[in-house]
Protein backbone atom coordinates (compact mmCIF):
# COMPACT_ATOMS: atom_id res chain seq x y z
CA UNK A 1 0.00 0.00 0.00
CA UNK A 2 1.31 3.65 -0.92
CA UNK A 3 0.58 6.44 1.47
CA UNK A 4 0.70 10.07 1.72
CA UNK A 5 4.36 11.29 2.25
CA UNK A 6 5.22 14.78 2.12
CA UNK A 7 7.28 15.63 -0.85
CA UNK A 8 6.53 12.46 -2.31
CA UNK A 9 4.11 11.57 -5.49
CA UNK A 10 1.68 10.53 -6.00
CA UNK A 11 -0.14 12.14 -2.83
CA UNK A 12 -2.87 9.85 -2.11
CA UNK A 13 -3.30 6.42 -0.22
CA UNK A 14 -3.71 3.31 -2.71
CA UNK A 15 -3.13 -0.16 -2.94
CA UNK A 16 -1.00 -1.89 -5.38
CA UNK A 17 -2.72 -4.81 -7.40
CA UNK A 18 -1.64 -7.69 -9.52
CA UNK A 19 -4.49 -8.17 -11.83
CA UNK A 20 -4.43 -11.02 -14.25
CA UNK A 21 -5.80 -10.24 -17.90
CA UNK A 22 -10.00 -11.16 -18.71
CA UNK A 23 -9.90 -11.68 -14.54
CA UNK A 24 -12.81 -8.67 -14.14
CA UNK A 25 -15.30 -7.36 -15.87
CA UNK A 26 -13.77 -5.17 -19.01
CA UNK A 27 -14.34 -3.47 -22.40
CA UNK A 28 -12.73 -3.99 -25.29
CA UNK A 29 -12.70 -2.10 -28.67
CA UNK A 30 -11.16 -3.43 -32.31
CA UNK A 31 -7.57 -2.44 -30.69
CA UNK A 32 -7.72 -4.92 -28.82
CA UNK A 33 -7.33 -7.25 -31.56
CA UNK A 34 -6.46 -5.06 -34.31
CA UNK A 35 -2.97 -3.26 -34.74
CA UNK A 36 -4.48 -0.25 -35.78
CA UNK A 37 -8.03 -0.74 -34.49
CA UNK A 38 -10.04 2.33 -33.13
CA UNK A 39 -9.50 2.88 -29.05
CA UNK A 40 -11.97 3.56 -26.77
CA UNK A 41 -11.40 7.16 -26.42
CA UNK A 42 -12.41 7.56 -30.12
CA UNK A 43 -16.04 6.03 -28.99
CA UNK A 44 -16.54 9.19 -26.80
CA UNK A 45 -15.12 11.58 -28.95
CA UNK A 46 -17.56 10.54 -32.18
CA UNK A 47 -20.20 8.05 -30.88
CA UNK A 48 -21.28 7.55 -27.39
CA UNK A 49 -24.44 5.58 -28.22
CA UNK A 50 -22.20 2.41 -27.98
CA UNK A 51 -22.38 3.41 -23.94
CA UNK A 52 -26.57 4.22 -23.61
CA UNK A 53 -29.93 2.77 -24.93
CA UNK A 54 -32.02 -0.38 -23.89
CA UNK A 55 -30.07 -3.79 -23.58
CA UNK A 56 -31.39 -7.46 -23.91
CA UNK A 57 -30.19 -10.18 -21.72
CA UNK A 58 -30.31 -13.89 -23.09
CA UNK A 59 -30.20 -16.64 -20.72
CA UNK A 60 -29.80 -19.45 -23.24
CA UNK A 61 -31.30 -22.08 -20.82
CA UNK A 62 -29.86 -25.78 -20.03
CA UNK A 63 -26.42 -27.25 -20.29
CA UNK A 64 -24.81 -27.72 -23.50
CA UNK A 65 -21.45 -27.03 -22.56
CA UNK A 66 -19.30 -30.11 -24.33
CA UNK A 67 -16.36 -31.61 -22.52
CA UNK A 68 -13.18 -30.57 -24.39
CA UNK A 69 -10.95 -33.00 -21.70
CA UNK A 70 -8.84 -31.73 -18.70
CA UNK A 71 -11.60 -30.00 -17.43
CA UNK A 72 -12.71 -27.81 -19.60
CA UNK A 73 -16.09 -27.20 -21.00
CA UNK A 74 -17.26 -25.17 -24.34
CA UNK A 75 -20.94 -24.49 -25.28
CA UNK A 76 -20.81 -22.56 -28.63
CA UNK A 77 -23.34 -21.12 -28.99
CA UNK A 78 -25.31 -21.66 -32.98
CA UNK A 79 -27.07 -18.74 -34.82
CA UNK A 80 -30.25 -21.16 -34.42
CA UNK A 81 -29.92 -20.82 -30.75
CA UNK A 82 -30.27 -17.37 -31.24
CA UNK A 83 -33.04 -16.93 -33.65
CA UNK A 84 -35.08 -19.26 -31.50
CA UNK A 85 -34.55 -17.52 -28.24
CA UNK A 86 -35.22 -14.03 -30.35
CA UNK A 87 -38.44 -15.77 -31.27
CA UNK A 88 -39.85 -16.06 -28.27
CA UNK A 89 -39.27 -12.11 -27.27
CA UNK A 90 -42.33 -9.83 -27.32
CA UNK A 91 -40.38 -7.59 -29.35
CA UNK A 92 -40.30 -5.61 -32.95
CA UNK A 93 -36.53 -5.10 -33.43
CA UNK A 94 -33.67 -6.61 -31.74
CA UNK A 95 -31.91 -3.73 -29.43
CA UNK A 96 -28.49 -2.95 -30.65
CA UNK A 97 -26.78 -4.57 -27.75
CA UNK A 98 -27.13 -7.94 -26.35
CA UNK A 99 -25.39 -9.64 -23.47
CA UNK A 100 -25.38 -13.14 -23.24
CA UNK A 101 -24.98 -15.91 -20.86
CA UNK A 102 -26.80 -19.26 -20.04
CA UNK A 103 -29.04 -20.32 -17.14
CA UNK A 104 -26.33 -22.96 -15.80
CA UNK A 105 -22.74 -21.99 -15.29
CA UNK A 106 -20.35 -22.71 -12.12
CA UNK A 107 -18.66 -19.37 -10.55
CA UNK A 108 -15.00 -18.94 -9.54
CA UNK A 109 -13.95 -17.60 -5.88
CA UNK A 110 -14.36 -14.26 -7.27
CA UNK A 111 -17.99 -14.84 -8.19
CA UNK A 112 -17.41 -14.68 -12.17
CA UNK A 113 -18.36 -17.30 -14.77
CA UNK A 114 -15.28 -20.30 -14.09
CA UNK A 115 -13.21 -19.64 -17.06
CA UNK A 116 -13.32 -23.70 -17.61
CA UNK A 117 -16.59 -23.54 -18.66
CA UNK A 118 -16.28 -21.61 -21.90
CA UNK A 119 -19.09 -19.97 -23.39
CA UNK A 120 -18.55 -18.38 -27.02
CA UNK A 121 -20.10 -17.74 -30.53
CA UNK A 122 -20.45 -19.57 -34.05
CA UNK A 123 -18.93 -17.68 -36.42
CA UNK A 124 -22.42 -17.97 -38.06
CA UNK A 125 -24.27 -16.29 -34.42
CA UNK A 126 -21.67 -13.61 -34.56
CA UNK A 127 -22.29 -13.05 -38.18
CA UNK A 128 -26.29 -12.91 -37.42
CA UNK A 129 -25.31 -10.76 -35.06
CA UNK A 130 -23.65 -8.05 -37.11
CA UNK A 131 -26.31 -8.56 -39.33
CA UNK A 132 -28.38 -6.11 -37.37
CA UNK A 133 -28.41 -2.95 -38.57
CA UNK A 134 -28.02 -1.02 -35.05
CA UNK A 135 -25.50 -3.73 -33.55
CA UNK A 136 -23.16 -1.88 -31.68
CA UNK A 137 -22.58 -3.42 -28.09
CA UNK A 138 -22.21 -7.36 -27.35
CA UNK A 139 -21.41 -8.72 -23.68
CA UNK A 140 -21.01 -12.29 -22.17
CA UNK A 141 -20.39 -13.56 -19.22
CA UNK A 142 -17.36 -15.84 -19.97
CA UNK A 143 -13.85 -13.87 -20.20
CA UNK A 144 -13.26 -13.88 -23.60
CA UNK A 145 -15.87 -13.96 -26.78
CA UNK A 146 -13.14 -16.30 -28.18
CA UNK A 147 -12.07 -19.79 -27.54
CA UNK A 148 -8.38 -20.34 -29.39
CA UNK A 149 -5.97 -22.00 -27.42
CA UNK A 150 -2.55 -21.57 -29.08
CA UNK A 151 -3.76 -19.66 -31.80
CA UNK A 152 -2.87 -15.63 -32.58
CA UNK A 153 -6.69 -15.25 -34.56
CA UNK A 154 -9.53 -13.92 -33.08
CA UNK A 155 -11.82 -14.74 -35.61
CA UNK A 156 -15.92 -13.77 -33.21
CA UNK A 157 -13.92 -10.28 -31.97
CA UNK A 158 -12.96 -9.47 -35.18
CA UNK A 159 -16.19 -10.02 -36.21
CA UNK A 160 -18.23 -8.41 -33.71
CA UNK A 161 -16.05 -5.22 -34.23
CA UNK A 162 -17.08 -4.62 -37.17
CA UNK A 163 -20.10 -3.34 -35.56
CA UNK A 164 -19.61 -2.86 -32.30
CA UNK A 165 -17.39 -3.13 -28.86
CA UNK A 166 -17.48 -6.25 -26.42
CA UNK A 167 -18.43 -6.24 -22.78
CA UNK A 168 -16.80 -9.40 -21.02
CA UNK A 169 -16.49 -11.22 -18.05
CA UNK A 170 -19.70 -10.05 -17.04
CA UNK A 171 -21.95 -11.09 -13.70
CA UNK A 172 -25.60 -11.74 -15.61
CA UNK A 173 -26.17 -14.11 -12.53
């Protein structure tokens, strides 16, 4: 812990923290994956609607997480999941951002969705998705809205920012 000490900066009390990355709830924006991607202060210089405006939460409901092995679960989720949970909405048009999670996940210590239980996108969902005309905001409640181990691509965030920015590790308990 720092503390005040005259004649020394900063002058405020804080603590020091080692935070591990995707281990609280973030936002990301295309550079995160992109070299020369647009950062977040750009959003609030030209567009804050990303930040404001009505938000649907889908609880995909059951448990179709697959075991990978060693512990580690993956439910991806298909663009017919989607369109059959956006079928049963009372609604007109789909909001421009959607958060999603499922109905069954185990939490960590920290009370986030266990990273082993991996929940993620079809390239097809994420394309339906973007497909939306107003898409601009996507969140889910696992870590990351990819699942590559070993691999450098980043194929659903790349995707989904084309349209919009990505809310993750979220607690849609």
């Amino acid at each position: 812990m720092k503390k005040i000490e005259t004649g020394k900066t900063p002058p405020v009390h804080y603590d020091e923290h080692i935070i591990r990355p995707h281990s609280l709830t973030h936002l990301e924006t295309p550079a995160h994956t992109n070299k020369d991607g647009k950062t977040l202060e750009s959003f609030y210089n030209k567009n804050i609607n990303h930040f404001f405006g009505k938000i649907l939460v889908i609880k995909l409901s059951g448990n179709k997480y697959q075991s990978l092995g060693k512990g580690i679960f993956h439910w991806v989720v298909s663009v017919n999941e989607l369109k059959e949970r956006f079928s049963t909405l009372e609604i007109s048009d789909l909001p421009s951002k959607i958060l999603i999670s499922t109905d069954f996940y185990p939490m960590n210590a920290q009370g986030y969705h266990d990273p082993n239980y991996v929940l993620t996108l079809s390239q097809e969902a994420a394309n339906f998705l973007i497909s939306n005309e107003n898409f601009d905001l996507y969140g889910t409640s696992w870590k990351s809205s990819d699942y590559c181990p070993g691999s450098i691509d980043r194929p659903i965030h790349n995707t989904l920012f084309k349209k919009a920015l990505i809310l993750e590790n979220l607690n849609l308990k």
